[in-house]
N, C-alpha and C. Protein backbone atom coordinates (compact mmCIF):
# COMPACT_ATOMS: atom_id res chain seq x y z
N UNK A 1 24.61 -1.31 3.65
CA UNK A 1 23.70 -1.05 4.76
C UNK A 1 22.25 -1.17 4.31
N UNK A 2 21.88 -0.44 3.25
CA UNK A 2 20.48 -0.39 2.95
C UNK A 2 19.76 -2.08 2.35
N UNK A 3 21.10 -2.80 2.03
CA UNK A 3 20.57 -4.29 1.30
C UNK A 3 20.60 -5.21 2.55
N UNK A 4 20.82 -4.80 4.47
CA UNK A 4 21.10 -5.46 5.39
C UNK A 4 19.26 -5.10 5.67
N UNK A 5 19.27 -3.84 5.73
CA UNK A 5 17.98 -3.33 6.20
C UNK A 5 17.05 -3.84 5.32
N UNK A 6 16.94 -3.83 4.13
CA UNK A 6 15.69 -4.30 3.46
C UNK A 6 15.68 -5.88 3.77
N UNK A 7 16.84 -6.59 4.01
CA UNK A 7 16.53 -8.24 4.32
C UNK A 7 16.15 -8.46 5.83
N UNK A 8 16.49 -7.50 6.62
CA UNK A 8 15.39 -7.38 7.47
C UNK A 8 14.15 -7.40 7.44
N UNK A 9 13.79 -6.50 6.82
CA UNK A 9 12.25 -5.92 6.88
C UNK A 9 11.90 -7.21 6.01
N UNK A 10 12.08 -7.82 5.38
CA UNK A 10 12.06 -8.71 4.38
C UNK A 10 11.48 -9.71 5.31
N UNK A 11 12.78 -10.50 6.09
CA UNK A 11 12.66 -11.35 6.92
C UNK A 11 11.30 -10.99 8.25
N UNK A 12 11.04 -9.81 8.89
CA UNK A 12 10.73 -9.59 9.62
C UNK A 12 8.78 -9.78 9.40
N UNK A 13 8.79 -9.41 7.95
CA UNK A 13 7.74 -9.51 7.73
C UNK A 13 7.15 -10.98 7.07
N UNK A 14 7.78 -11.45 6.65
CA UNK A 14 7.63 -12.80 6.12
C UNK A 14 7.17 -13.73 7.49
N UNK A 15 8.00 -13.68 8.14
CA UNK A 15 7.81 -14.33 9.62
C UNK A 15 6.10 -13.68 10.27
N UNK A 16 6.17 -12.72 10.14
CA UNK A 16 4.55 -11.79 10.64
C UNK A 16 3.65 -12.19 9.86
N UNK A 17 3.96 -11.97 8.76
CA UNK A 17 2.54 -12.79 7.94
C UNK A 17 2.25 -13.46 6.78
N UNK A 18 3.51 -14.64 6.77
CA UNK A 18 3.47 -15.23 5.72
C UNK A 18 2.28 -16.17 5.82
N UNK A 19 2.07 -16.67 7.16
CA UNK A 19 0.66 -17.86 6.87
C UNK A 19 -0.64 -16.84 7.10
N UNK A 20 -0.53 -15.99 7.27
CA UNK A 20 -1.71 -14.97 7.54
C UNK A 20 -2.24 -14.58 5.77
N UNK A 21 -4.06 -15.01 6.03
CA UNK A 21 -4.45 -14.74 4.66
C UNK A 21 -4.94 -13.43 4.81
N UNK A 22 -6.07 -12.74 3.74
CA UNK A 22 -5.69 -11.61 3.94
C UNK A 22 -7.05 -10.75 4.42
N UNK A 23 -6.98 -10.19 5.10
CA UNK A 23 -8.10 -9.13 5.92
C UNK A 23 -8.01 -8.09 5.62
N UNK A 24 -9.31 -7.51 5.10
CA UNK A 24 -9.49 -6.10 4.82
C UNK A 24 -10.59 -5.99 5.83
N UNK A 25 -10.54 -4.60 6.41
CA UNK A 25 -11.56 -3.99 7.79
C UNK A 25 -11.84 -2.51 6.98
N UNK A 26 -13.14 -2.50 6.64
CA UNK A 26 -13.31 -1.33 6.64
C UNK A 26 -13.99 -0.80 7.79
N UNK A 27 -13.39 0.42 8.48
CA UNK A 27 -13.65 1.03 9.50
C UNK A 27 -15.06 1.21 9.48
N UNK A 28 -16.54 0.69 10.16
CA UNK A 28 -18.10 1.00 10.21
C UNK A 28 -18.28 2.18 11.21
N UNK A 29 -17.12 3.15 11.71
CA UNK A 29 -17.73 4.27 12.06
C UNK A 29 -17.77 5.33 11.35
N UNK A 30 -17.30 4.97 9.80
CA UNK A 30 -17.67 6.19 9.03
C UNK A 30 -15.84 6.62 8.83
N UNK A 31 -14.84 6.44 9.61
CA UNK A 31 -13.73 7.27 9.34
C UNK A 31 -13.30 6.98 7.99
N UNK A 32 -13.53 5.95 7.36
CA UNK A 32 -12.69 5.55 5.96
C UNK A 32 -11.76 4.39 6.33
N UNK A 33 -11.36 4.22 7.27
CA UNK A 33 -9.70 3.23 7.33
C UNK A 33 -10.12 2.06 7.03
N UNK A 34 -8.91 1.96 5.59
CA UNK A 34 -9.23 0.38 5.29
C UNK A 34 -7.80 0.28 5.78
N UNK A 35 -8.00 -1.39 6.20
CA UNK A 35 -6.47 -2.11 6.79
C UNK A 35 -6.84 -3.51 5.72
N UNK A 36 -5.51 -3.93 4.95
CA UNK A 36 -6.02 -5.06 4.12
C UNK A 36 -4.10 -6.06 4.90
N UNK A 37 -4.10 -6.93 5.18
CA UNK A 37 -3.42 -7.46 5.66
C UNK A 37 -3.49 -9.18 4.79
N UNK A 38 -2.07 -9.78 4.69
CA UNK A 38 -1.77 -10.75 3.95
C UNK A 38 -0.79 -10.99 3.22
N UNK A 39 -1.17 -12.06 2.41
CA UNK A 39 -0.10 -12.81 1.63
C UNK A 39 -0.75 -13.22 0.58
N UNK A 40 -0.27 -13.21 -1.08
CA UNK A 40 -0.96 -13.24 -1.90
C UNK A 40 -1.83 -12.97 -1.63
N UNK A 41 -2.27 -12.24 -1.67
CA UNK A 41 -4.43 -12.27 -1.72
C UNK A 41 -4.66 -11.33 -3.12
N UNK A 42 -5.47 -10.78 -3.83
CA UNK A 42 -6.19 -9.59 -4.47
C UNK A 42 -7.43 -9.04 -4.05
N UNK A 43 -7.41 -8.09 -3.75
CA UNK A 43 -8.33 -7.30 -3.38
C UNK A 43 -8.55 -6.02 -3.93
N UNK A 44 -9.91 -5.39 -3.94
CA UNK A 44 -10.22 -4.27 -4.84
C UNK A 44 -10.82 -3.29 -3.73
N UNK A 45 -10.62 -2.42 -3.30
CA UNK A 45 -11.49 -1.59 -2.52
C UNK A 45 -11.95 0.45 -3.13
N UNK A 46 -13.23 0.42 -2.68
CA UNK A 46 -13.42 2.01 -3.12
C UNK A 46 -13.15 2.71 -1.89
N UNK A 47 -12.36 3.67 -2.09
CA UNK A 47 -11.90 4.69 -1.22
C UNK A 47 -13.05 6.11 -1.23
N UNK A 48 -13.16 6.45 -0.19
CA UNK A 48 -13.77 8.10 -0.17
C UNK A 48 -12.52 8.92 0.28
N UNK A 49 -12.72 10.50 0.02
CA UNK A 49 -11.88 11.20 0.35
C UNK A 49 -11.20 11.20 1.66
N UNK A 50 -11.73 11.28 2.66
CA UNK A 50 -11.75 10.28 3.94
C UNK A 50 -10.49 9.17 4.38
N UNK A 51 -10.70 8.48 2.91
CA UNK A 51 -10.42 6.87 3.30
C UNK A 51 -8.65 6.97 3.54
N UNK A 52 -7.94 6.56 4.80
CA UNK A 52 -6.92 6.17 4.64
C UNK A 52 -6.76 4.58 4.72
N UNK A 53 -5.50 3.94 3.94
CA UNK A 53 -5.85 3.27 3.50
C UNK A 53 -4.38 2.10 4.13
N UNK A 54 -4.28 1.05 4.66
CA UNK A 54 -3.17 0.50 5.04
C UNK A 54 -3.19 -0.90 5.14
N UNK A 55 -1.61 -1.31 3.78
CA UNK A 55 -2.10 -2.47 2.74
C UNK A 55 -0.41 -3.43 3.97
N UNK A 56 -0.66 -4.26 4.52
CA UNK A 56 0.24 -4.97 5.22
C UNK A 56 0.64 -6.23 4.94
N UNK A 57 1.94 -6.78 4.34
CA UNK A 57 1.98 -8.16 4.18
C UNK A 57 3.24 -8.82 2.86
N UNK A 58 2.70 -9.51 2.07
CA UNK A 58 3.96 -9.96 1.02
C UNK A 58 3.03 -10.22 -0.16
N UNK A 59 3.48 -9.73 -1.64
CA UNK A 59 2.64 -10.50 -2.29
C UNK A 59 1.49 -10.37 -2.80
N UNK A 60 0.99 -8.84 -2.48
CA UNK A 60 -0.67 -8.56 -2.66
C UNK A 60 -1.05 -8.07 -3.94
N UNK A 61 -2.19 -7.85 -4.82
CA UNK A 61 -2.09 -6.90 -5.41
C UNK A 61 -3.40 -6.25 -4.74
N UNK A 62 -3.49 -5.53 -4.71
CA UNK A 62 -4.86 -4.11 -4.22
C UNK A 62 -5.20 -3.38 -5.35
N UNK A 63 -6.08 -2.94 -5.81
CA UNK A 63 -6.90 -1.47 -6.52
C UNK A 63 -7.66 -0.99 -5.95
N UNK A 64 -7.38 -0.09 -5.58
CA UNK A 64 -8.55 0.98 -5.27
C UNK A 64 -8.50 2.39 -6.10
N UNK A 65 -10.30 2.31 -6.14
CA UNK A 65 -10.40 3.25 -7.02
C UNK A 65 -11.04 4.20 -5.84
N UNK A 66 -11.54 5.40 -6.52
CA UNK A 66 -11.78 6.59 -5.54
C UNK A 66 -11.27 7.45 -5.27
N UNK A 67 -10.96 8.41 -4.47
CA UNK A 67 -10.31 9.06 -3.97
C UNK A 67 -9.79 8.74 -2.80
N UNK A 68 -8.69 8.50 -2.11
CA UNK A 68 -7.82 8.10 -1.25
C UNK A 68 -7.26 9.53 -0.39
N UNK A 69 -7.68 9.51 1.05
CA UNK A 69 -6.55 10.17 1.83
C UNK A 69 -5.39 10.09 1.46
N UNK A 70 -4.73 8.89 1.70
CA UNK A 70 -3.28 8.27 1.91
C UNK A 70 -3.53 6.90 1.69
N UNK A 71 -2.22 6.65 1.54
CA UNK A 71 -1.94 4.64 0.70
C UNK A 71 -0.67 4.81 1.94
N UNK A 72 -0.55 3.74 2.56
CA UNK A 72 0.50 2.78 3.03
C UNK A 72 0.68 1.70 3.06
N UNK A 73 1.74 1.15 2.27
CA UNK A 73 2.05 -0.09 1.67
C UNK A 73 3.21 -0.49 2.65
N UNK A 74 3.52 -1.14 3.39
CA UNK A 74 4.23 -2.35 4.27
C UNK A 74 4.57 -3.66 3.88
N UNK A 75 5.76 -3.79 3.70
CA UNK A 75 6.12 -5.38 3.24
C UNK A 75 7.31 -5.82 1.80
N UNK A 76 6.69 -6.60 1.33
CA UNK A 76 7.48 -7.15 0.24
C UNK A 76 6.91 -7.68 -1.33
N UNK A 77 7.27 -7.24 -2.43
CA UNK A 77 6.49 -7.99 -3.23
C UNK A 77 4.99 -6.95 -3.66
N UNK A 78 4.19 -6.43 -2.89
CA UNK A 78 2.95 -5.78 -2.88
C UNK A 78 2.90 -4.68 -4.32
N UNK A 79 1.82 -5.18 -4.92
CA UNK A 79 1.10 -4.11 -6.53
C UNK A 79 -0.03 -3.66 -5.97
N UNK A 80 -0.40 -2.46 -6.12
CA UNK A 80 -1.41 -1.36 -5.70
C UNK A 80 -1.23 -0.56 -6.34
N UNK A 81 -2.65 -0.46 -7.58
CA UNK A 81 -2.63 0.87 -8.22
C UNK A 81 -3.89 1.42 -7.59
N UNK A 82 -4.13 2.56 -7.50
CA UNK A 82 -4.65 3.65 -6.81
C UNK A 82 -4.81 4.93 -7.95
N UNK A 83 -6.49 4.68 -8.08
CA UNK A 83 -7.09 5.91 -8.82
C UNK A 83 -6.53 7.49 -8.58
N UNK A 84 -6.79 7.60 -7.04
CA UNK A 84 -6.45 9.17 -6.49
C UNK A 84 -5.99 8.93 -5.11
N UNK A 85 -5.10 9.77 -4.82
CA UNK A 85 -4.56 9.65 -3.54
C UNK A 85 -3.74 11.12 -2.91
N UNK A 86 -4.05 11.92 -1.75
CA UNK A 86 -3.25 12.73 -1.38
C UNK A 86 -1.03 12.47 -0.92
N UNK A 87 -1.41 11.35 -0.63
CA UNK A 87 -0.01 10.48 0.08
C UNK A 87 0.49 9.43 -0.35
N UNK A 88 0.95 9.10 -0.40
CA UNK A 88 1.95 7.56 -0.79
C UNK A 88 2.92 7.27 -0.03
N UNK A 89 3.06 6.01 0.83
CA UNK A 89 3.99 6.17 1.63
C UNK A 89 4.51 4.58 1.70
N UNK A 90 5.75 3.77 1.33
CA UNK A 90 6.09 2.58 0.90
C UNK A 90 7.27 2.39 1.52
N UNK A 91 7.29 1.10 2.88
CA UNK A 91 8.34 0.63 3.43
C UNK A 91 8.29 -0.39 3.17
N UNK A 92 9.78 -1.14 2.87
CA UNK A 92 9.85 -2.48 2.35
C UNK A 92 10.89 -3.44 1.25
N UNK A 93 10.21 -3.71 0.59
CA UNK A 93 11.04 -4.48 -0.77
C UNK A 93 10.29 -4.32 -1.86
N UNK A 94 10.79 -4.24 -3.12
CA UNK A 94 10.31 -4.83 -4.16
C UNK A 94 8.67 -4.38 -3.99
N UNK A 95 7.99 -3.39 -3.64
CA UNK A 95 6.93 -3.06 -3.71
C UNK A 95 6.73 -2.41 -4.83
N UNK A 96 5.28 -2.22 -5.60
CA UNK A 96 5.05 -1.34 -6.61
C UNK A 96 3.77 -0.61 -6.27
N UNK A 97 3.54 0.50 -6.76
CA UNK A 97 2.60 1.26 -6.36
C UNK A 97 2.56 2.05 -7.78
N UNK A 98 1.11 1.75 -8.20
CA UNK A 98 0.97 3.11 -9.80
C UNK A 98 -0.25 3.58 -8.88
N UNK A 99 -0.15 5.45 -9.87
CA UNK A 99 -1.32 5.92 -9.25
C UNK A 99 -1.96 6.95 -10.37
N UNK A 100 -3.20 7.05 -10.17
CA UNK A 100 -3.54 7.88 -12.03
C UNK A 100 -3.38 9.33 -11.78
N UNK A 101 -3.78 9.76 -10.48
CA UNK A 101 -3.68 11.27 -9.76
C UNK A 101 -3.59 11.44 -8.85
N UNK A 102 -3.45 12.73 -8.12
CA UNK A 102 -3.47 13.54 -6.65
C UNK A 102 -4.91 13.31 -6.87
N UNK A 103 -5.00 14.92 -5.32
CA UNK A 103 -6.20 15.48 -5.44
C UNK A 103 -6.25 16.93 -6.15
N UNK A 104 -7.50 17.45 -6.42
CA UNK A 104 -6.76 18.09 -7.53
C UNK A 104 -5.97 18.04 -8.53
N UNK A 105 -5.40 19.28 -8.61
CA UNK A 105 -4.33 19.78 -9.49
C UNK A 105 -2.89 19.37 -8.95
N UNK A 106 -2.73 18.69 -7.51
CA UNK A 106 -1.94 18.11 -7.20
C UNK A 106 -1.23 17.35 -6.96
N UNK A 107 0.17 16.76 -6.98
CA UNK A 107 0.96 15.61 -6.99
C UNK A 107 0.78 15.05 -5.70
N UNK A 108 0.17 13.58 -5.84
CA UNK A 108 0.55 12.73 -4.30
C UNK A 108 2.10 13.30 -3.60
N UNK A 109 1.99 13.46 -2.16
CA UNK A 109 3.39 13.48 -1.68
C UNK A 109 3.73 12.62 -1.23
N UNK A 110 4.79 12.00 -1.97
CA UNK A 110 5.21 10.43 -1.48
C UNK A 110 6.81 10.20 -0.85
N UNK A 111 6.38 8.93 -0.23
CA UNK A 111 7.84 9.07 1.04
C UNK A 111 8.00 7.19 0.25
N UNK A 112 9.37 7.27 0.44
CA UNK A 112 10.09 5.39 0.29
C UNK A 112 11.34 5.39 0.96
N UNK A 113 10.70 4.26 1.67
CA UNK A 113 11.65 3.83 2.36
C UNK A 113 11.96 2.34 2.49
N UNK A 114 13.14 1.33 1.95
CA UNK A 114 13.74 0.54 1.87
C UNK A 114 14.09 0.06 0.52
N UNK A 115 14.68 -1.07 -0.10
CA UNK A 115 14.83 -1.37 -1.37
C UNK A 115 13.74 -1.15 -2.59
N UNK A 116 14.38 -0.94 -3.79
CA UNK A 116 13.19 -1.85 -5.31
C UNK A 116 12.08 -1.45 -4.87
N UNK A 117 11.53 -0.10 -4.30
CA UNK A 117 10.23 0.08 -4.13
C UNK A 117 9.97 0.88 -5.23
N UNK A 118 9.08 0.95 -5.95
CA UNK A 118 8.69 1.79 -7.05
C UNK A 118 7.15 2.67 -7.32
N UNK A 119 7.19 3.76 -7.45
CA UNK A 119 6.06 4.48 -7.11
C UNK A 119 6.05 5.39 -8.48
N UNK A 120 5.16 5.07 -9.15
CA UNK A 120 5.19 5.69 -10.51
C UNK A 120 3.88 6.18 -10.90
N UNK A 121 3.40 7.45 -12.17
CA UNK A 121 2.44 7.75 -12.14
C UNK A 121 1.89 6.99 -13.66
N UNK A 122 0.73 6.57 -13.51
CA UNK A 122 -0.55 5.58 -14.56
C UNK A 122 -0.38 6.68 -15.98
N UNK A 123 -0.13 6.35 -16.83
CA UNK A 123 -0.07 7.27 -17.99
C UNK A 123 -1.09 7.06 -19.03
């Protein structure tokens, strides 16, 4: 069941944005929301405490340094390491996500959901 569902999401997203290159929006009213959307691309963004952060597509790698609200990673393939982050949250395939810290003294609380997603801490 779970190797039907991830070739879904697989398929579903490949079709959404495999010819789509890649867009990052940082929100100009001040909220923080970055949206980075694509296929292969690399991109680097600084996060404020603020910043939530939502990485969409196949193939990416992202860094952001800063402090991070929350990371959501969507798709297949996608590397994002992330300085600081309250959340971690990874639907998909074969995604990777390193992160060096919480906030604080505290552990990101992180959610995964679909195949080979991997969410590990920067040592």
């Amino acid at each position: 069941m779970n190797r039907k569902l991830g070739t879904a999401v697989f398929m579903m997203v490949a079709c959404a944005f495999g010819p789509v290159t890649a867009v990052a929006q940082d929100d100009s009213e001040g909220s923080g929301n970055i949206d980075i959307t694509g296929s292969g691309e690399t991109a680097a963004h600084a996060c404020t405490p603020d910043s939530t952060v939502e990485i969409t597509g196949s193939s990416n790698t992202v860094t952001l340094t800063g402090e991070c609200k929350s990371v959501t990673v969507n798709g297949t393939g996608n590397k994002v390491k992330v300085e600081a982050t309250r959340a971690i949250d990874v639907t998909g395939s074969s995604n990777s996500v390193t992160w060096k810290r919480g906030h604080g003294k505290s552990k990101p609380k992180i959610s995964r959901t679909g195949m080979d997603n991997k969410i590990t801490q920067e040592k």
